[in-house]
PDB file of N, CA and C in Angstrom:
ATOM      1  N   UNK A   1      77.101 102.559 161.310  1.00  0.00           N
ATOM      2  CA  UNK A   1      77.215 102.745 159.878  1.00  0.00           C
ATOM      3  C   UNK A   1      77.669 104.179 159.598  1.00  0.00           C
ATOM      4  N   UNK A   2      79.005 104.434 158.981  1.00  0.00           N
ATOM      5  CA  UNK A   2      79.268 105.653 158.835  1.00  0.00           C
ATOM      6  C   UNK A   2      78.235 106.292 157.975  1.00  0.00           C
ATOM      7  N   UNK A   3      78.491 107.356 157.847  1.00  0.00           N
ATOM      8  CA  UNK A   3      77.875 108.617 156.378  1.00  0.00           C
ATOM      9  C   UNK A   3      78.102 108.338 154.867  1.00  0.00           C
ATOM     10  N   UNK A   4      77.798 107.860 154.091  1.00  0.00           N
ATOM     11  CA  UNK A   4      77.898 108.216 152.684  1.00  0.00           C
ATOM     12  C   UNK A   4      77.905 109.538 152.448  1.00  0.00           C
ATOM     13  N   UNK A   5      78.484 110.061 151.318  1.00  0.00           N
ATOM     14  CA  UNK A   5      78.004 111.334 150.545  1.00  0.00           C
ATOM     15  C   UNK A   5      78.154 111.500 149.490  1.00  0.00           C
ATOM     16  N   UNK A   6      77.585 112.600 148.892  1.00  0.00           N
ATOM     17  CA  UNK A   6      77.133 112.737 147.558  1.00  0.00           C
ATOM     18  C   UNK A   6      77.655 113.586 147.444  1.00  0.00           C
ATOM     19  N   UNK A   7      78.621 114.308 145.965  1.00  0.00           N
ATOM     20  CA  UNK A   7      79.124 115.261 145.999  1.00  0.00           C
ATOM     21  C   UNK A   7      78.425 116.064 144.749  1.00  0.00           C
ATOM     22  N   UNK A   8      77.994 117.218 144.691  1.00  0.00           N
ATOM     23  CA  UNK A   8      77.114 117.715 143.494  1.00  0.00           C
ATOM     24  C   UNK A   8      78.132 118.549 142.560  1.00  0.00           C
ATOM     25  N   UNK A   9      77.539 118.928 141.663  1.00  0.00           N
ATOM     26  CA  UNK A   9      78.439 118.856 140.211  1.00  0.00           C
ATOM     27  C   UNK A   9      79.754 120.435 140.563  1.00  0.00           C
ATOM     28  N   UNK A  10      79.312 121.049 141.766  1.00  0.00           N
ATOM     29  CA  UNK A  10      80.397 122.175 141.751  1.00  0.00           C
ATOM     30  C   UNK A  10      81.496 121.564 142.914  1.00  0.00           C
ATOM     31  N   UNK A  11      81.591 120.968 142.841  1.00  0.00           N
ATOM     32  CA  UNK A  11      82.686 120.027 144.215  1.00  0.00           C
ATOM     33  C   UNK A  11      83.838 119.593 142.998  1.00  0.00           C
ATOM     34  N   UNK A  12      84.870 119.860 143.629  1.00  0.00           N
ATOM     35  CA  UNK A  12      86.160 119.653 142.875  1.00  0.00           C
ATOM     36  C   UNK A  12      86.849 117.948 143.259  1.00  0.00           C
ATOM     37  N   UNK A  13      87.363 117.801 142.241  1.00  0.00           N
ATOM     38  CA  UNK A  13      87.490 116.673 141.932  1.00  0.00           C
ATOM     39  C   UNK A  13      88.550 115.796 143.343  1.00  0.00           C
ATOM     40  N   UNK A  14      89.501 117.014 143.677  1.00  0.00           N
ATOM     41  CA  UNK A  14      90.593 116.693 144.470  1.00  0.00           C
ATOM     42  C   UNK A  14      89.575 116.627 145.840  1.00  0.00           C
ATOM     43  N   UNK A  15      88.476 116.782 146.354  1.00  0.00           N
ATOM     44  CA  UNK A  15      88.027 116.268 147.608  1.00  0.00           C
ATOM     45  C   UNK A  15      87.296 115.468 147.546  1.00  0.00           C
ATOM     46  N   UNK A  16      86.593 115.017 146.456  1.00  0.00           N
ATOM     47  CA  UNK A  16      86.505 113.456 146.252  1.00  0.00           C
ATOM     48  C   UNK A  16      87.202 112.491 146.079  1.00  0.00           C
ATOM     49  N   UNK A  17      88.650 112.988 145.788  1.00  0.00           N
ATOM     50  CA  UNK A  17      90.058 112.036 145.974  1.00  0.00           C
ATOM     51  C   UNK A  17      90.211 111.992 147.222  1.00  0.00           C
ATOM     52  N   UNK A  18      90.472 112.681 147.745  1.00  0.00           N
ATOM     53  CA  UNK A  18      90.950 112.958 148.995  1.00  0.00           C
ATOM     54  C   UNK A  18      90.014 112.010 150.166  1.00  0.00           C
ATOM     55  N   UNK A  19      88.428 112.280 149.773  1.00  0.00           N
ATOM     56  CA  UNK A  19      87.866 111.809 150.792  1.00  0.00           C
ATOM     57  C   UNK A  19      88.315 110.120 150.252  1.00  0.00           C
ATOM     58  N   UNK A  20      88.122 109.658 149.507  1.00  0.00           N
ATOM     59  CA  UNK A  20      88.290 107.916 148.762  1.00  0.00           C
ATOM     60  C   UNK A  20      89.532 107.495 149.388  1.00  0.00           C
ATOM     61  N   UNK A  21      90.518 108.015 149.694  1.00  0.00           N
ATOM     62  CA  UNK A  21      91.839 107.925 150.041  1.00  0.00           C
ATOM     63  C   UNK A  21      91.607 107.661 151.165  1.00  0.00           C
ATOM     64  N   UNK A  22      90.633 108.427 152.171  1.00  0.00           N
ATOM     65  CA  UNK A  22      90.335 107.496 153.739  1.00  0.00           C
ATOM     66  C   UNK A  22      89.546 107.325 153.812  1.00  0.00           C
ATOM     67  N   UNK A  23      89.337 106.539 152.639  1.00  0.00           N
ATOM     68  CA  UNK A  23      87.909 105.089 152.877  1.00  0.00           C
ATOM     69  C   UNK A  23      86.810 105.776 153.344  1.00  0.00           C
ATOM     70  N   UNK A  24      86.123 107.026 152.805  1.00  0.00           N
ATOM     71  CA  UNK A  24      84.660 107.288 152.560  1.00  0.00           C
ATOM     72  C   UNK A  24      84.535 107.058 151.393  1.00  0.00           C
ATOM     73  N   UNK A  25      82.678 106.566 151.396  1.00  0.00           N
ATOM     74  CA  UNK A  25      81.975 106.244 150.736  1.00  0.00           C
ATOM     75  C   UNK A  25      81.280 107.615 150.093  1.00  0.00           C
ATOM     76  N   UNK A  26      82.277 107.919 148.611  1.00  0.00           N
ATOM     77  CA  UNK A  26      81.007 108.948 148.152  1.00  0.00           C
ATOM     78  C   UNK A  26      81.258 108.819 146.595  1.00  0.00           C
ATOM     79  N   UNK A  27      80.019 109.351 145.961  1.00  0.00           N
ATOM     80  CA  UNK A  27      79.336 109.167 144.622  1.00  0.00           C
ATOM     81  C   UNK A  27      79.626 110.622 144.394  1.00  0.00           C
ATOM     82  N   UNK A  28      79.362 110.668 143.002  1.00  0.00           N
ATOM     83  CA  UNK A  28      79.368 112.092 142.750  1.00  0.00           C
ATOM     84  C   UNK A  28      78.127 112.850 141.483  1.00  0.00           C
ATOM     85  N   UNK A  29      77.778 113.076 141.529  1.00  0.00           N
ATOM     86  CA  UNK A  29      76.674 113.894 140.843  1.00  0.00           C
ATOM     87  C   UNK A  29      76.852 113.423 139.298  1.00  0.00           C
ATOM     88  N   UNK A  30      77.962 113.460 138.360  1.00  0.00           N
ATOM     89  CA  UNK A  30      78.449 112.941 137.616  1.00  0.00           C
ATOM     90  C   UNK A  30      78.429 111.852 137.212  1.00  0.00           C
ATOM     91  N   UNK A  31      78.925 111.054 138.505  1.00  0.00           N
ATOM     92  CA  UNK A  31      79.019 109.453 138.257  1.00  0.00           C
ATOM     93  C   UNK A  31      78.073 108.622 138.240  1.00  0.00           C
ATOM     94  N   UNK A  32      77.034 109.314 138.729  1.00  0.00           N
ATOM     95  CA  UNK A  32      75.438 108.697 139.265  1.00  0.00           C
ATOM     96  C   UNK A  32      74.870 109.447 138.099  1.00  0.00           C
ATOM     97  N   UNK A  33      75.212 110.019 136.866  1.00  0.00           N
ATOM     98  CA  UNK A  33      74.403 110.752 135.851  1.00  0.00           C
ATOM     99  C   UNK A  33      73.230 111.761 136.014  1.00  0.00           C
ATOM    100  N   UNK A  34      73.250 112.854 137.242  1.00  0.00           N
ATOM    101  CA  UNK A  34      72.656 112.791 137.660  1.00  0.00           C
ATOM    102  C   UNK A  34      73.327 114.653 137.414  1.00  0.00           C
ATOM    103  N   UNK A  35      73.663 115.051 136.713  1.00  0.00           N
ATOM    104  CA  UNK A  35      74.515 116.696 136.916  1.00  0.00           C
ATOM    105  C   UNK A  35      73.729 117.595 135.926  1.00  0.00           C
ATOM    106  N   UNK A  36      72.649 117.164 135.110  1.00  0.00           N
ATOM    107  CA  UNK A  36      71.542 117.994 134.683  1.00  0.00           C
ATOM    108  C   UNK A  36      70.656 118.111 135.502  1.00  0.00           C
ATOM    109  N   UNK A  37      70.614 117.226 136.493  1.00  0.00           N
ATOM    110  CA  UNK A  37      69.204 117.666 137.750  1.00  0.00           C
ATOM    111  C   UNK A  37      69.287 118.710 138.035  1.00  0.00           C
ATOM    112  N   UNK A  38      67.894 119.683 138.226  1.00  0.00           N
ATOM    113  CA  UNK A  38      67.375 120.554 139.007  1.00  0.00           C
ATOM    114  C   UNK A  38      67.865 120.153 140.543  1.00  0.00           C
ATOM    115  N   UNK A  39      67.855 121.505 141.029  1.00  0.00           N
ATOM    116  CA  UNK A  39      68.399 120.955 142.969  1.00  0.00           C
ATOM    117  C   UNK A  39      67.818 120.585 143.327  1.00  0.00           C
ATOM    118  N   UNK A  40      66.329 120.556 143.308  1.00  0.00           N
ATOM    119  CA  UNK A  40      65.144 119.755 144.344  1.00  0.00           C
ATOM    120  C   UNK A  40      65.160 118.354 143.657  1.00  0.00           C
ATOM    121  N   UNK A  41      65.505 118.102 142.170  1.00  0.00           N
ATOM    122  CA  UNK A  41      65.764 116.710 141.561  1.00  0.00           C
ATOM    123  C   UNK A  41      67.257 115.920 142.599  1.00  0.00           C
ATOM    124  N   UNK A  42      68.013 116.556 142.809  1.00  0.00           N
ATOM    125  CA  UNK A  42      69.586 116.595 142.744  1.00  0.00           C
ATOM    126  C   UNK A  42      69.218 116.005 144.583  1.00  0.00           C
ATOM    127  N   UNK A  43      68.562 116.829 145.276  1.00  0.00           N
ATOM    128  CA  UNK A  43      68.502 116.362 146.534  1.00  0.00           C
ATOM    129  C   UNK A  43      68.122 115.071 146.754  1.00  0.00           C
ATOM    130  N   UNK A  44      66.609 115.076 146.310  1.00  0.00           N
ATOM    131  CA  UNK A  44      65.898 113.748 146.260  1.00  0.00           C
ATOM    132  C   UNK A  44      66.608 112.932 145.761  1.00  0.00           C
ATOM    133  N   UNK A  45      67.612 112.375 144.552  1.00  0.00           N
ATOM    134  CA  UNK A  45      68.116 111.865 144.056  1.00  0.00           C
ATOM    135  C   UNK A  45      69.145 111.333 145.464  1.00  0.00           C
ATOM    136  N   UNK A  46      69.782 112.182 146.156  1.00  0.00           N
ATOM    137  CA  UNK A  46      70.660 111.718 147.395  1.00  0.00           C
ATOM    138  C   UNK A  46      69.682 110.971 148.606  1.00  0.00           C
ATOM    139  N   UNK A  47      68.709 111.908 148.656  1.00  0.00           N
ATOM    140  CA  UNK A  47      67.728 111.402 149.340  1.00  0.00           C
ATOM    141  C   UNK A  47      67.287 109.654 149.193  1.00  0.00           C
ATOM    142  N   UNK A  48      66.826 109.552 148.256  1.00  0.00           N
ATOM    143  CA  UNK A  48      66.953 108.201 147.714  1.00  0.00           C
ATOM    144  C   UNK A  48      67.923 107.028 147.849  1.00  0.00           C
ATOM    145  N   UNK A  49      69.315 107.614 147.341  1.00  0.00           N
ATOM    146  CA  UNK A  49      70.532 106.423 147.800  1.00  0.00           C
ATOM    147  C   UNK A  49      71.146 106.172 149.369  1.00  0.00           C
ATOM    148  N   UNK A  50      70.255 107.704 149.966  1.00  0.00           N
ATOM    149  CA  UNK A  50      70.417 107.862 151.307  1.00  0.00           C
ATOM    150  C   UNK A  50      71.944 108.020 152.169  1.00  0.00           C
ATOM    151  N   UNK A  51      71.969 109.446 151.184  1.00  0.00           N
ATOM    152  CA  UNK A  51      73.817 109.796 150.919  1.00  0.00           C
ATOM    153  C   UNK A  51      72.908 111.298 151.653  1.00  0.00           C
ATOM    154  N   UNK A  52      74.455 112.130 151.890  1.00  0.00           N
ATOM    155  CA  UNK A  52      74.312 113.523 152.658  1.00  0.00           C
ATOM    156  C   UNK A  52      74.893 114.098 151.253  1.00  0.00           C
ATOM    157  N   UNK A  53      74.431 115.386 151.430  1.00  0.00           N
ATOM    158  CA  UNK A  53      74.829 115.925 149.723  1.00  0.00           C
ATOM    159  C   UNK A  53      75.650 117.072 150.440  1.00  0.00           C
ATOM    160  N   UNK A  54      76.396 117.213 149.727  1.00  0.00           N
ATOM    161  CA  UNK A  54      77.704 118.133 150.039  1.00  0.00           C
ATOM    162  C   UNK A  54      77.553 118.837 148.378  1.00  0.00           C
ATOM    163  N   UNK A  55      78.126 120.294 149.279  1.00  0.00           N
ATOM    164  CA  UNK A  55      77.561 121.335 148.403  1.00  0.00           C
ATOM    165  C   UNK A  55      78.508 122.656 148.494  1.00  0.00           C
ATOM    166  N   UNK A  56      78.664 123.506 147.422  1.00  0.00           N
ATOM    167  CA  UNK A  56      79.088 124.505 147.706  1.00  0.00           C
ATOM    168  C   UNK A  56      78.144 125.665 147.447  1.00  0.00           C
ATOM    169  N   UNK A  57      77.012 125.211 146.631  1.00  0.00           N
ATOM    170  CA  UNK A  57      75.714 125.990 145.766  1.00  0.00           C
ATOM    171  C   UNK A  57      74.715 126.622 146.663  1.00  0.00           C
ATOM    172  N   UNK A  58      74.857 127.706 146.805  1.00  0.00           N
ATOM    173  CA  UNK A  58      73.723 128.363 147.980  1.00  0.00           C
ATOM    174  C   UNK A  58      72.388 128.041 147.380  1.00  0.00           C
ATOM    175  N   UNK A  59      72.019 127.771 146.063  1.00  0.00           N
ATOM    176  CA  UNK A  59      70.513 127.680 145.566  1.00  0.00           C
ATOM    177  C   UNK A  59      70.342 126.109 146.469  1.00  0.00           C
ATOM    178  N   UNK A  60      71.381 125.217 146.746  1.00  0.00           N
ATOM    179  CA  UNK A  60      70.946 123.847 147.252  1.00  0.00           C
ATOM    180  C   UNK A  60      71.067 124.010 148.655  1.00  0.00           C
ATOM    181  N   UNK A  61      71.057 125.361 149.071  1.00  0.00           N
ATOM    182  CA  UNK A  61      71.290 125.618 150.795  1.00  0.00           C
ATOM    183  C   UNK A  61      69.580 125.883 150.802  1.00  0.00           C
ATOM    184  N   UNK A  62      69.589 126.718 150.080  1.00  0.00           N
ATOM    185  CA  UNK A  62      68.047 127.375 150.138  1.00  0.00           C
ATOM    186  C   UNK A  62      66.940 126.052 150.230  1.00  0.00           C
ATOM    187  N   UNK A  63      67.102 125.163 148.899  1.00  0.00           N
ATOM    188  CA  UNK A  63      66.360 123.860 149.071  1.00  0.00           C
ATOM    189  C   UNK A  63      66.399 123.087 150.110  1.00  0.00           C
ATOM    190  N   UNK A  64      67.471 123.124 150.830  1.00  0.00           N
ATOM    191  CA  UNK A  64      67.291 122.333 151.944  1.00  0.00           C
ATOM    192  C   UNK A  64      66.857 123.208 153.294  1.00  0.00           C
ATOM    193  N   UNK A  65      67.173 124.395 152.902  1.00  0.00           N
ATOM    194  CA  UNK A  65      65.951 125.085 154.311  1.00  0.00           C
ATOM    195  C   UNK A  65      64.408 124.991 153.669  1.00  0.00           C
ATOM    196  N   UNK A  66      63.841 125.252 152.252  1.00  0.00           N
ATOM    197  CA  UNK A  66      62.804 124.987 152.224  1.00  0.00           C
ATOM    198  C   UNK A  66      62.311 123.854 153.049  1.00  0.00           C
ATOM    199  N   UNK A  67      63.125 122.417 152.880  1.00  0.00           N
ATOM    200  CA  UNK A  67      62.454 121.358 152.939  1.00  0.00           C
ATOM    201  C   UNK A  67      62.320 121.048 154.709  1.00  0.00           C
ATOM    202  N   UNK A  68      63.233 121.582 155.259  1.00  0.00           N
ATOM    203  CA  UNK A  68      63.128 121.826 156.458  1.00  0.00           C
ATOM    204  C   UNK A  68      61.823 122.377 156.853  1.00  0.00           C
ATOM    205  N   UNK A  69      61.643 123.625 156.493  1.00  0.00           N
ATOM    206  CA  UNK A  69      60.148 124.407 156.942  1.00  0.00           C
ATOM    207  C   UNK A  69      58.848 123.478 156.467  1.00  0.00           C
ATOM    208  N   UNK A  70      59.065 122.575 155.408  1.00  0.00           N
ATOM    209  CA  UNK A  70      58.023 122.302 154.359  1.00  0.00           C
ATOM    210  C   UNK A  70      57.594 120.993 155.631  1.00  0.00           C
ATOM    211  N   UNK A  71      58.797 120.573 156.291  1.00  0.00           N
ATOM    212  CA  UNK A  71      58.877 119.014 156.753  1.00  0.00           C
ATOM    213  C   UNK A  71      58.510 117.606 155.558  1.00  0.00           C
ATOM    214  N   UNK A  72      59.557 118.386 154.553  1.00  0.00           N
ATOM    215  CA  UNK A  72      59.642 117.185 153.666  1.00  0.00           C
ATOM    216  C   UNK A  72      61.607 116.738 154.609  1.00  0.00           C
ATOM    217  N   UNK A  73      61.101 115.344 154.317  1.00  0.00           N
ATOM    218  CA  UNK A  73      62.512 114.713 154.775  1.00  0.00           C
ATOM    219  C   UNK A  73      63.226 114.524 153.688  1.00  0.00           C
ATOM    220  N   UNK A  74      64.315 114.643 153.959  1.00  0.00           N
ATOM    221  CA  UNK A  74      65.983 114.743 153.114  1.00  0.00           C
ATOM    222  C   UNK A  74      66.771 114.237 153.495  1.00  0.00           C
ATOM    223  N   UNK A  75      67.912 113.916 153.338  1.00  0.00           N
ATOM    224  CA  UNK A  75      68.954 113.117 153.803  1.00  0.00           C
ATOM    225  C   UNK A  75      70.038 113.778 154.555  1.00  0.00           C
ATOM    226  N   UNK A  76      70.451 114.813 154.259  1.00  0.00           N
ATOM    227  CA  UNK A  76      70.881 115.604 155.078  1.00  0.00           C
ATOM    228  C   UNK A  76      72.067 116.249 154.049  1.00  0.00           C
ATOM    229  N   UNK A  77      72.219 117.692 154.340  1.00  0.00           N
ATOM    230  CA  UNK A  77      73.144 118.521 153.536  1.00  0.00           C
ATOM    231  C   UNK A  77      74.441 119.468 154.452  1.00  0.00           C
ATOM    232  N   UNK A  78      75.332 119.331 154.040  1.00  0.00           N
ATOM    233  CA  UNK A  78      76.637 120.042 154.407  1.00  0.00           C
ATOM    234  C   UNK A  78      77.126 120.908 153.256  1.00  0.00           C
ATOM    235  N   UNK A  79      77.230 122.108 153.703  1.00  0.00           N
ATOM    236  CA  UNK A  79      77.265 123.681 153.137  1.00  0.00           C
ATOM    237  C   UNK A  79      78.520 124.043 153.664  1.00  0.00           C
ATOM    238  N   UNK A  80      79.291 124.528 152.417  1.00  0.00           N
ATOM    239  CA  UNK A  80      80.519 125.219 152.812  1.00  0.00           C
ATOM    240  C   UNK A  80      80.888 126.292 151.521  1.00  0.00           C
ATOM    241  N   UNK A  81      81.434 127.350 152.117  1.00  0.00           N
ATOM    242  CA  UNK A  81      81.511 128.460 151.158  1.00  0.00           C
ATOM    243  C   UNK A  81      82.703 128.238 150.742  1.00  0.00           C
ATOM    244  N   UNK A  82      82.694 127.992 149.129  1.00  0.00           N
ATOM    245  CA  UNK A  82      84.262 127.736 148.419  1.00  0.00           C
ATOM    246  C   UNK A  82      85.362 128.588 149.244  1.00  0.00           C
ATOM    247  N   UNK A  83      85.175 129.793 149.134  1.00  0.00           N
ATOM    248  CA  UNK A  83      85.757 130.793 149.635  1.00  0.00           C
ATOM    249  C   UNK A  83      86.789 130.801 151.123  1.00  0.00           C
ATOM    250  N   UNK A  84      85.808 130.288 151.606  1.00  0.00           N
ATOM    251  CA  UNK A  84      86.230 130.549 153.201  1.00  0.00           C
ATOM    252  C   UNK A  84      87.058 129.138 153.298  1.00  0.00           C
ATOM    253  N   UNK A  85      86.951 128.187 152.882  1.00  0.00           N
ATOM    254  CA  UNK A  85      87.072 126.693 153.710  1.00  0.00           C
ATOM    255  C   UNK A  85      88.704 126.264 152.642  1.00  0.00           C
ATOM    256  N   UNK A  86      89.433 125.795 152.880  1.00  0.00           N
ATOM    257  CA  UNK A  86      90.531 125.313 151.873  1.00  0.00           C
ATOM    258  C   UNK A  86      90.217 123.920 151.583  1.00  0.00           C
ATOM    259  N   UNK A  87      90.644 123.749 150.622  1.00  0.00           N
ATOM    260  CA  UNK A  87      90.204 121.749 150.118  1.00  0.00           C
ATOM    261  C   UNK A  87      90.494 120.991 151.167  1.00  0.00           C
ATOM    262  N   UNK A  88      91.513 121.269 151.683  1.00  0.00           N
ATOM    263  CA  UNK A  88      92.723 120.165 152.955  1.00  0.00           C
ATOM    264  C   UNK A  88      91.360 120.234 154.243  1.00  0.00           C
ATOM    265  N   UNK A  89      90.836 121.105 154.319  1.00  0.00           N
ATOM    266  CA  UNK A  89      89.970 121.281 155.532  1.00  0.00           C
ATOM    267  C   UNK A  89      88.963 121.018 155.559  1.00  0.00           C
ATOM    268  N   UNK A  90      88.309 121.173 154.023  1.00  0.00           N
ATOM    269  CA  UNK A  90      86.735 120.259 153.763  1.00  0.00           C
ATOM    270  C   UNK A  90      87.007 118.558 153.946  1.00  0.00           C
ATOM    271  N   UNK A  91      88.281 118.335 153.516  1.00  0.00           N
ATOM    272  CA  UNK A  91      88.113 116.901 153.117  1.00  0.00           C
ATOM    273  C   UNK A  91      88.649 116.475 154.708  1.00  0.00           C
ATOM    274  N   UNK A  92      89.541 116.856 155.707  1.00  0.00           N
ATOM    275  CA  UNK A  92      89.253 116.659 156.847  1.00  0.00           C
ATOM    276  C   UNK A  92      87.852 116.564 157.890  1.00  0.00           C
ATOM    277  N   UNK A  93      87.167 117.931 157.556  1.00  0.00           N
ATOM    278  CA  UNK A  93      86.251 118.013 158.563  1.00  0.00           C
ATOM    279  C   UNK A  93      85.364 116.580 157.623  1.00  0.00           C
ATOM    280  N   UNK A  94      84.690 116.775 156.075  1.00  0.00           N
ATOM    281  CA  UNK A  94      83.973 115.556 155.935  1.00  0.00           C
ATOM    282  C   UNK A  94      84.566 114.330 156.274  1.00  0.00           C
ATOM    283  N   UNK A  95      85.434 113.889 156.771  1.00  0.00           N
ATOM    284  CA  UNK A  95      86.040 112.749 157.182  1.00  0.00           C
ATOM    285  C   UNK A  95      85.374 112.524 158.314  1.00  0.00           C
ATOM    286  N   UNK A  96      86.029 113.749 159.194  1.00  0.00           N
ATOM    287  CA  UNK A  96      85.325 113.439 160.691  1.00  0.00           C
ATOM    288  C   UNK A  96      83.608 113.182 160.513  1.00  0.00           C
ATOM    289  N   UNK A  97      82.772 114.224 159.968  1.00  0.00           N
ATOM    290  CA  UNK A  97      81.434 113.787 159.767  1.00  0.00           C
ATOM    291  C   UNK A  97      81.031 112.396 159.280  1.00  0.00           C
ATOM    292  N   UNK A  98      82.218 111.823 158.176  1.00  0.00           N
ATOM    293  CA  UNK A  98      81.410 110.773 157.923  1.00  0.00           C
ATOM    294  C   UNK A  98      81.366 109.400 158.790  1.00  0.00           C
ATOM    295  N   UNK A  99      83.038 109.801 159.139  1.00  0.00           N
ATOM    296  CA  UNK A  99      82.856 108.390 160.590  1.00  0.00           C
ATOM    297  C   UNK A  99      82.449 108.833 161.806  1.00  0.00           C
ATOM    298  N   UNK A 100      82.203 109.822 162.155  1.00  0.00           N
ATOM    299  CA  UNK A 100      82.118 109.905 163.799  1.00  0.00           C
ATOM    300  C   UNK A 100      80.361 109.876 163.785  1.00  0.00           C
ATOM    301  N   UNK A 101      79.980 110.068 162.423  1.00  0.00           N
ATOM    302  CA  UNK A 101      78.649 110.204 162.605  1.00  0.00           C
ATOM    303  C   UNK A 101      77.714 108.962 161.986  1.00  0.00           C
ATOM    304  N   UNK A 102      76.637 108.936 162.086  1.00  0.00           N
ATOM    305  CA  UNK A 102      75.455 108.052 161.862  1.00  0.00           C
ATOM    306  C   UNK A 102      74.242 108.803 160.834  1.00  0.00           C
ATOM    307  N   UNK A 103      73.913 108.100 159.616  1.00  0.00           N
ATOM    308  CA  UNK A 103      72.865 109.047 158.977  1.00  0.00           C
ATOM    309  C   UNK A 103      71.677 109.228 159.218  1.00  0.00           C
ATOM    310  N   UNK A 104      71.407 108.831 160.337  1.00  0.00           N
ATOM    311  CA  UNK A 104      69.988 109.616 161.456  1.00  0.00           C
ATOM    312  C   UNK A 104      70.427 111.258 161.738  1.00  0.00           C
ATOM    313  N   UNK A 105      72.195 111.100 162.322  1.00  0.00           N
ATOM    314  CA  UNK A 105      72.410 112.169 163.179  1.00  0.00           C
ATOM    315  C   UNK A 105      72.650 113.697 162.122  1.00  0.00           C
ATOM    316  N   UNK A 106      72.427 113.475 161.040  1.00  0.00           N
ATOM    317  CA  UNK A 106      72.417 114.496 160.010  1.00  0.00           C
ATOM    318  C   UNK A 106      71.161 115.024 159.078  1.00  0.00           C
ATOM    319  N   UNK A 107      70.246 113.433 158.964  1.00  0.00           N
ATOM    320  CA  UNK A 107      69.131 113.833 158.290  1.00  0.00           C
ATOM    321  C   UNK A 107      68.134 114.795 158.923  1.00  0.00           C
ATOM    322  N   UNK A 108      67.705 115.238 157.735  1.00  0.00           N
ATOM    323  CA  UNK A 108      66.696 116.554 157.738  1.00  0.00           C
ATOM    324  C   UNK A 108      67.257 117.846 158.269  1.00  0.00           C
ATOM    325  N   UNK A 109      68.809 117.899 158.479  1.00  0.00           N
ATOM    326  CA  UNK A 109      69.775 119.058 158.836  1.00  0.00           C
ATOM    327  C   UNK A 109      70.375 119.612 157.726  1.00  0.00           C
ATOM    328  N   UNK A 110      71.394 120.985 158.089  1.00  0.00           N
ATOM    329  CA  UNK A 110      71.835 121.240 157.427  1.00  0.00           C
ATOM    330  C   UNK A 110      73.168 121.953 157.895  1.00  0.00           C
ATOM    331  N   UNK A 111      73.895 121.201 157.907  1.00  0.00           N
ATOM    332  CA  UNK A 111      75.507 121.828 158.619  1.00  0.00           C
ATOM    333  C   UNK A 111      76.413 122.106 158.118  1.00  0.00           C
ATOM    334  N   UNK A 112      77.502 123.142 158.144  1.00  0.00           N
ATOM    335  CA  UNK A 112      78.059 124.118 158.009  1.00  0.00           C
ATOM    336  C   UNK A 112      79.618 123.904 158.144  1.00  0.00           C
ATOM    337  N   UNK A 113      80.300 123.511 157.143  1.00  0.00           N
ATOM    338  CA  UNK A 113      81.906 123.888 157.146  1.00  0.00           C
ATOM    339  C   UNK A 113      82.204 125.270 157.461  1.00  0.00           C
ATOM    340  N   UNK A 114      83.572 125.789 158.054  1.00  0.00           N
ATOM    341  CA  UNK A 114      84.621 124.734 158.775  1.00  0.00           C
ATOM    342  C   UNK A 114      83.450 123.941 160.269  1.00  0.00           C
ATOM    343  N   UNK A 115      83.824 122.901 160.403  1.00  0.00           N
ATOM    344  CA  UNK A 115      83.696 122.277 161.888  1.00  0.00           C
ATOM    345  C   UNK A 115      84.126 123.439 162.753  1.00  0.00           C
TER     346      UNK A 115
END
């Protein structure tokens, strides 16, 4: 079963095109009504549909190392700094994550664009 993901409300529109275009499965913070959540709301909320939340928001990096230390389980989060990563390369590397991987092999992690 590939990866779902969740894309939260600072993710640009063109890598949720991009990823839909090769057949990943992802929702978006927006579309799920869900873009007034608090981040610890915003996680759990992924947590729940049992999607990986993709992020550019360091306050939702921080929540997911809390929850790490706390050993509350999460679904799993991928962190990439707008800055550093180009759109063409997020929406590649999440490609590779979402098929090459399994959502055991991500939950309760937190991994890091570029690949």
């Amino acid at each position: 079963m590939a990866i779902a993901l969740y894309m939260d409300v600072h993710i640009p529109k063109a890598i949720t095109v991009g990823l839909r275009l090769r057949g990943i499965d992802v929702i978006t913070a927006q579309e799920d009504n869900a873009d007034t959540l608090s981040d610890s709301e915003l996680m759990a909320r992924a947590t729940a549909l049992n999607r990986v939340l993709f992020t550019f928001d360091d306050d939702l990096l921080k929540e997911a190392a809390n929850r790490q230390k706390a050993g509350m389980l999460f679904s799993g989060v991928i962190y990439v700094s707008p800055l550093k990563v180009p759109i063409g390369t997020c929406i590649q590397n999440l490609e590779i994550i979402s098929k090459a991987g399994e959502p055991q092999d991500i939950a309760d992690r937190i991994e890091f664009l570029p690949l």
